[in-house]
Protein backbone atom coordinates (compact mmCIF):
# COMPACT_ATOMS: atom_id res chain seq x y z
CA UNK A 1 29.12 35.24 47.09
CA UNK A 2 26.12 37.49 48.18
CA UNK A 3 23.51 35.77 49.59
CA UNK A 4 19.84 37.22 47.52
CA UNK A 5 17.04 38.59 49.27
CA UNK A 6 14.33 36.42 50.00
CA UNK A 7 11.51 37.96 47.38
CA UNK A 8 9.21 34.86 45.99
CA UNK A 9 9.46 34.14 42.39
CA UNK A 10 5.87 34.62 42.14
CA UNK A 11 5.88 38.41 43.35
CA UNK A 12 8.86 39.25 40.15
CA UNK A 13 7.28 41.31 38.01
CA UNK A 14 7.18 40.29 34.43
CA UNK A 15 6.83 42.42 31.92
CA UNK A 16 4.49 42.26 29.51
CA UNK A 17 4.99 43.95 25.70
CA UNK A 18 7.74 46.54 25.56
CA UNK A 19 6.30 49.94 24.64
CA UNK A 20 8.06 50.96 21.37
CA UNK A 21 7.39 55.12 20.72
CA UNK A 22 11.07 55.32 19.22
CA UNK A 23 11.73 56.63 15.96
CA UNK A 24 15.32 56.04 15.76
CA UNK A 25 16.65 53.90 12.58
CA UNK A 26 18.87 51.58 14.90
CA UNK A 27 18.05 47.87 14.68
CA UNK A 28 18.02 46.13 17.73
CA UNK A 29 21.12 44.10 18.35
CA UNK A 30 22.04 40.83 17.82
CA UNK A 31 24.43 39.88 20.05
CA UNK A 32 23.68 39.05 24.15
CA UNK A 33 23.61 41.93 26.45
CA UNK A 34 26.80 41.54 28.86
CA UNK A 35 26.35 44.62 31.11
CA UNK A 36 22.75 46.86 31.66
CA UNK A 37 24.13 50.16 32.81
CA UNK A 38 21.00 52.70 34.35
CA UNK A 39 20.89 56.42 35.02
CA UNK A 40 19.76 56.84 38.79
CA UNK A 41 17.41 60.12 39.34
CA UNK A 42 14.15 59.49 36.56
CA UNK A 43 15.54 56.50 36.49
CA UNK A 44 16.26 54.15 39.72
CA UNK A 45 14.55 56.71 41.64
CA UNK A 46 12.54 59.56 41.51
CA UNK A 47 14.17 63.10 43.12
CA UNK A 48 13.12 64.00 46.38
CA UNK A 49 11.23 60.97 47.05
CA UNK A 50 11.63 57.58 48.99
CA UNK A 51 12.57 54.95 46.22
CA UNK A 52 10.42 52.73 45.58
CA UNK A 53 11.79 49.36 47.29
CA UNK A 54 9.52 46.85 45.93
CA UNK A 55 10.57 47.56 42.22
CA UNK A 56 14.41 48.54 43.37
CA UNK A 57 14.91 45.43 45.42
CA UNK A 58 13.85 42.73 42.61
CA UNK A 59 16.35 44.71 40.42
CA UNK A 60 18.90 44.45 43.40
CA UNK A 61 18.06 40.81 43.33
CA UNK A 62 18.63 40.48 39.35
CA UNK A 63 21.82 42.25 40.06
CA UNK A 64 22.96 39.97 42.44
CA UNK A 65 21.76 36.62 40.65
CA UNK A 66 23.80 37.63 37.44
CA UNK A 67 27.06 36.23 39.78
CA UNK A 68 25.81 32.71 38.24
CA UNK A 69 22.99 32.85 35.72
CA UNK A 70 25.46 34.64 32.60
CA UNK A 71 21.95 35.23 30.58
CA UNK A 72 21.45 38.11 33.53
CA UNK A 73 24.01 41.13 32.72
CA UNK A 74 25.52 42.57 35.75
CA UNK A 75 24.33 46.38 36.51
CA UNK A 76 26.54 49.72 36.88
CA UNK A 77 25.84 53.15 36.85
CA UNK A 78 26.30 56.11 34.76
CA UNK A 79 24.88 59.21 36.63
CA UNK A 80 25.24 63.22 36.47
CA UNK A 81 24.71 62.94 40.17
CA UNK A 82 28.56 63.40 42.17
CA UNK A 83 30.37 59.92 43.19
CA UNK A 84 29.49 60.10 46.87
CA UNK A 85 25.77 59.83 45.73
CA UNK A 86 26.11 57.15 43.21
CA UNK A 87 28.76 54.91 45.68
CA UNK A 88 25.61 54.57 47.96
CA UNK A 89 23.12 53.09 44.86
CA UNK A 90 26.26 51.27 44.45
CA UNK A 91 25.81 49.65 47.62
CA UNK A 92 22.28 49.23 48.00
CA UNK A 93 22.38 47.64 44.76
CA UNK A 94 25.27 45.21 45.19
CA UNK A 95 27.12 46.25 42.27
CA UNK A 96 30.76 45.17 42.07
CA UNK A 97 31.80 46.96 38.93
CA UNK A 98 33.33 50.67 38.17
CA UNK A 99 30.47 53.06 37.66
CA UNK A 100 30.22 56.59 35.80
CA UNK A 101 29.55 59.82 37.68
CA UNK A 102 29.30 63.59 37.10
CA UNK A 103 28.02 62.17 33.14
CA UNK A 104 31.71 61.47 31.97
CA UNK A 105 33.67 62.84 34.35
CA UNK A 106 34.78 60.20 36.57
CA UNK A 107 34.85 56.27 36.80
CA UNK A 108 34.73 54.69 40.63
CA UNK A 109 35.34 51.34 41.42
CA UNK A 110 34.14 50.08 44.82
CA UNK A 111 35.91 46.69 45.21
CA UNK A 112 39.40 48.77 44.73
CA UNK A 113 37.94 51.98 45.71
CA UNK A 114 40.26 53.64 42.65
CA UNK A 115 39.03 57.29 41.14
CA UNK A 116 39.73 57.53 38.14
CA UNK A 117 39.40 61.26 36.32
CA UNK A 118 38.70 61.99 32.60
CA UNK A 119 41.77 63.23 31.57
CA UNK A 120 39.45 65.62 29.29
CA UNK A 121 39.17 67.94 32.37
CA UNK A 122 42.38 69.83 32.28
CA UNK A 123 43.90 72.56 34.40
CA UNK A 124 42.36 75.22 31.54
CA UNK A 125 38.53 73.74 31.93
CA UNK A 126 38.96 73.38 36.20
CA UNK A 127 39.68 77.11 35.72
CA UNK A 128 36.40 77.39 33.62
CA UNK A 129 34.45 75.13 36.04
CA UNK A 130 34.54 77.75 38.72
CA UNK A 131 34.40 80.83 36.82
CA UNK A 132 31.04 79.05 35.90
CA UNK A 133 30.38 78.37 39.60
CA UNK A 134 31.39 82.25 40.20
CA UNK A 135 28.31 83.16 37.62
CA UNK A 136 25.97 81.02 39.20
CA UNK A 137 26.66 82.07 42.75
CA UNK A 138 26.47 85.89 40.85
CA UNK A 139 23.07 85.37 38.40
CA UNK A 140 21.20 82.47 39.98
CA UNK A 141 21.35 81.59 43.10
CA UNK A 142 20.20 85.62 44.59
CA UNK A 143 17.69 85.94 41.85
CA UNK A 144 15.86 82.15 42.36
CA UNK A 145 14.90 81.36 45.47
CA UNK A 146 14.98 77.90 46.61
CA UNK A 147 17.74 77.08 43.98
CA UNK A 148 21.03 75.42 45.14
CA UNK A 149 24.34 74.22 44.21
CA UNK A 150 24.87 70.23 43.56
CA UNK A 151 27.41 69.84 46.05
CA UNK A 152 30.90 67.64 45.79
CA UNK A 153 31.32 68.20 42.03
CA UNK A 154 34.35 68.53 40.57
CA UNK A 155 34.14 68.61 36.60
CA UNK A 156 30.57 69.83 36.26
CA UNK A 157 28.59 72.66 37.67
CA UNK A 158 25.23 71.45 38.74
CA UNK A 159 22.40 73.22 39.68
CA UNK A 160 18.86 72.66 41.79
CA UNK A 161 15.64 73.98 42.16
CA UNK A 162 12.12 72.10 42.93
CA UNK A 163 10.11 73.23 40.59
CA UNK A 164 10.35 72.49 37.15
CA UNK A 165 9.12 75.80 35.41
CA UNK A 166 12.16 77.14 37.64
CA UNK A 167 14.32 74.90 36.09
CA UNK A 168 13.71 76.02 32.41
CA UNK A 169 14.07 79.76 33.53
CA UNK A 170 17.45 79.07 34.61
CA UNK A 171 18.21 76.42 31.71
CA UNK A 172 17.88 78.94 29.36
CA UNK A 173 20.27 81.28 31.17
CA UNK A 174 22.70 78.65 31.45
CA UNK A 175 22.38 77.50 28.09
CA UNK A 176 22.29 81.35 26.50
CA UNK A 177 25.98 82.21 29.14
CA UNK A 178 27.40 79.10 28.21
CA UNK A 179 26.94 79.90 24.50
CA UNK A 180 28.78 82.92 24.57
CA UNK A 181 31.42 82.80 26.94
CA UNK A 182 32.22 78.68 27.42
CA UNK A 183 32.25 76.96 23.96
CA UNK A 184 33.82 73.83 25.40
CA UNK A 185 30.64 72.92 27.74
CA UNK A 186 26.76 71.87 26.94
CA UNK A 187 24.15 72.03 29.35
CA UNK A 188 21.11 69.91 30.05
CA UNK A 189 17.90 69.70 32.08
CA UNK A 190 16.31 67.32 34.23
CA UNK A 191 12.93 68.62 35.89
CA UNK A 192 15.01 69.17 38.95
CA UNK A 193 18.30 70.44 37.94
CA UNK A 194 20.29 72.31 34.97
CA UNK A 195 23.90 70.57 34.60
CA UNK A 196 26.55 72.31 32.93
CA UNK A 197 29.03 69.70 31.41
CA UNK A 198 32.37 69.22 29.52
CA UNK A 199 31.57 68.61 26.32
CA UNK A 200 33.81 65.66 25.58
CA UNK A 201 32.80 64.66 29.09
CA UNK A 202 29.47 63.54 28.76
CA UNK A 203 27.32 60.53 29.23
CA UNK A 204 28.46 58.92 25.80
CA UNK A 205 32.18 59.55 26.85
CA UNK A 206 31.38 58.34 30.16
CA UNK A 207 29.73 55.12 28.97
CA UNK A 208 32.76 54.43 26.16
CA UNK A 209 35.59 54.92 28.87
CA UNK A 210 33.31 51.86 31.23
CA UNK A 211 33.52 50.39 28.23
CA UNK A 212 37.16 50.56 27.86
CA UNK A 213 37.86 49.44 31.56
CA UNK A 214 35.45 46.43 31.38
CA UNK A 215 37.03 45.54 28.16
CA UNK A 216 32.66 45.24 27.15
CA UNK A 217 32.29 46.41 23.62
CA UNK A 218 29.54 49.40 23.46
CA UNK A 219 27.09 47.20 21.39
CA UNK A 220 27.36 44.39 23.85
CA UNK A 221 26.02 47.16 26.76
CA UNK A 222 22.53 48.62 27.20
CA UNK A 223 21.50 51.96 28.44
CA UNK A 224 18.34 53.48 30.42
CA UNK A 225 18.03 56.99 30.91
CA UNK A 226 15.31 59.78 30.79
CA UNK A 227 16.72 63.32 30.42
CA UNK A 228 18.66 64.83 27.49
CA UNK A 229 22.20 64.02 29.64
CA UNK A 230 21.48 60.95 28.51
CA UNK A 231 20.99 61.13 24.75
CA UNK A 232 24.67 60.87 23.82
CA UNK A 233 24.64 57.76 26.32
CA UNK A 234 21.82 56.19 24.66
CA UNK A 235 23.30 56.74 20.86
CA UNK A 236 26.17 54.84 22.04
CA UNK A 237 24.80 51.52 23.17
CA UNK A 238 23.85 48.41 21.48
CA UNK A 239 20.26 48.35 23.26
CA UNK A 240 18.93 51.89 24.01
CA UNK A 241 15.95 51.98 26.65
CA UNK A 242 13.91 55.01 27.77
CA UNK A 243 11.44 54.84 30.47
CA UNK A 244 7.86 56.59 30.17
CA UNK A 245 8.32 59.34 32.29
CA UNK A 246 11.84 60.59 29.78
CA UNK A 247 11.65 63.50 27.99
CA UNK A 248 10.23 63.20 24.34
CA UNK A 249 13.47 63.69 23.27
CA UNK A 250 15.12 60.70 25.33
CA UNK A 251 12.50 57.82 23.63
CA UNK A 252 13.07 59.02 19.96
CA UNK A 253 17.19 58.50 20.60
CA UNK A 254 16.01 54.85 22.27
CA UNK A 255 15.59 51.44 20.74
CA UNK A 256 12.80 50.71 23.02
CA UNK A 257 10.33 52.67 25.82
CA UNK A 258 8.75 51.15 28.88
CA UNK A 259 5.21 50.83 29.47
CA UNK A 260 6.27 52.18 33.07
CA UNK A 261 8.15 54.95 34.54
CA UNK A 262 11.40 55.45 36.92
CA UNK A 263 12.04 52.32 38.95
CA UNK A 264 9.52 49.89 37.72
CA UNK A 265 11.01 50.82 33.59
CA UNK A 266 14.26 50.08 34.75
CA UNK A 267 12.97 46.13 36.18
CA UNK A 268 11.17 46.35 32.79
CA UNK A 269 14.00 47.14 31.12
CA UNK A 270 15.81 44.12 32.92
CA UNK A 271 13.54 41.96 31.98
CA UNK A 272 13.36 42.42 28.39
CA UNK A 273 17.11 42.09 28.36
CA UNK A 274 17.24 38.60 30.01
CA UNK A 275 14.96 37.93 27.65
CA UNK A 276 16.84 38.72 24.73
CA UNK A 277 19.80 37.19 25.83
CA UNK A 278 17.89 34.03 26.11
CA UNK A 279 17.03 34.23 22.65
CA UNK A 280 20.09 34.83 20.96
């Protein structure tokens, strides 16, 4: 049993309405929540900044009271970021279940530290994975500087740059080689980074094979994210969240929107959970 941080009841933050800017037809479930899955960067944090560990720690706390209060879903994770990054949220977070990484292409699970690979990713699309690394290293990285590879991936290509108006110069590269030349992939943007994916590895086939291992149907699991990795993620679920800082894109494919962004929509998003499970 994990002992939870000392944070006073009266310092939780309660949310107050849920923002709701989403178009999508999808009526809100009626069946309890049983797991609350969250992107991490726009999400749990912000890139290149020092989380925010007021906000993260209360949903660290959640996490760790939903051991014996079964109206508060457990957490995991389903990130673009590589496993080595996610493992440590993991940890700081105290979550005991498998989580998602590289989108769809993996599924970690701490307490038996077992890797298990999308069998998607065959010998054919590893072979395509680097002669997409071999273009990057060949168009990108000598002609932006300041842009880098996302290191310790294995079936994605990711890649970084600060600055945003950066990113959409070389997300419509990506997205205009990938066309031609690599019909099995899609790419996606964050603000930070362009991620070149399997197509039948992405963050909806990453969320359906958690759902397989936890034996947790997909309508019985909710989803935060911000970016459009996460759209096919959030079309998935049985409770859809986006946070306010996600792309326009991201709150019309989501049930609901916070009235907050990154860290603090994610506790929202927590909240309004318990709270539904408490209702039906």
């Amino acid at each position: 049993m994990h002992p939870l941080p000392s944070i006073p009841r009266t310092k939780l933050f309660i949310p107050s309405t849920m923002t709701n800017q989403s178009t999508s037809p999808r009526p809100l479930p009626t069946k309890p929540i049983l797991l609350f899955v969250t992107d991490l960067d726009g999400c749990m944090t912000v890139p290149f900044e020092t989380p925010h560990w007021p906000e993260y720690s209360q949903i660290r706390a959640l996490q760790l009271q939903s051991q014996d209060d079964p109206s508060i879903p457990p957490i995991s994770i389903c990130t673009g970021r590589p496993m080595p990054y996610a493992e440590a949220q993991a940890q700081f977070l105290g979550i005991r279940l498998p989580f998602v990484f590289e989108s769809g292409g993996g599924l970690y699970d701490l307490t038996t530290n077992t890797l298990t690979w999308n069998p998607i990713v065959t010998e054919d699309l590893k072979a395509d994975i680097e002669a997409i690394r071999t273009w990057a290293h060949r168009e990108i990285f000598p002609n932006f500087p300041g842009a880098i590879p996302e290191f310790t991936k294995f079936t994605d290509v990711g890649l970084i740059h600060r600055e945003f108006l950066v990113i959409d110069e070389i997300y419509a590269l990506a997205t205009a080689e990938i066309a031609v030349h690599f019909p099995l992939f899609e790419v996606h943007k964050t603000d930070v980074s362009v991620n070149i994916i399997v197509k039948k590895a992405n963050k909806g086939e990453g969320l359906a094979l958690l759902s397989q291992t936890l034996d947790i149907p997909l309508d019985q699991m909710a989803y935060i994210g911000d970016s459009s990795g996460d759209i096919p993620g959030l079309q998935r679920v049985g409770m859809a969240f986006a946070p306010q800082n996600a792309q326009q894109a991201v709150k019309e494919a989501s049930h609901l929107v916070t009235e907050s962004d990154a860290t603090t929509g994610v506790l929202e998003a927590y909240h309004w959970i318990i709270q539904h499970n408490l209702r039906v």
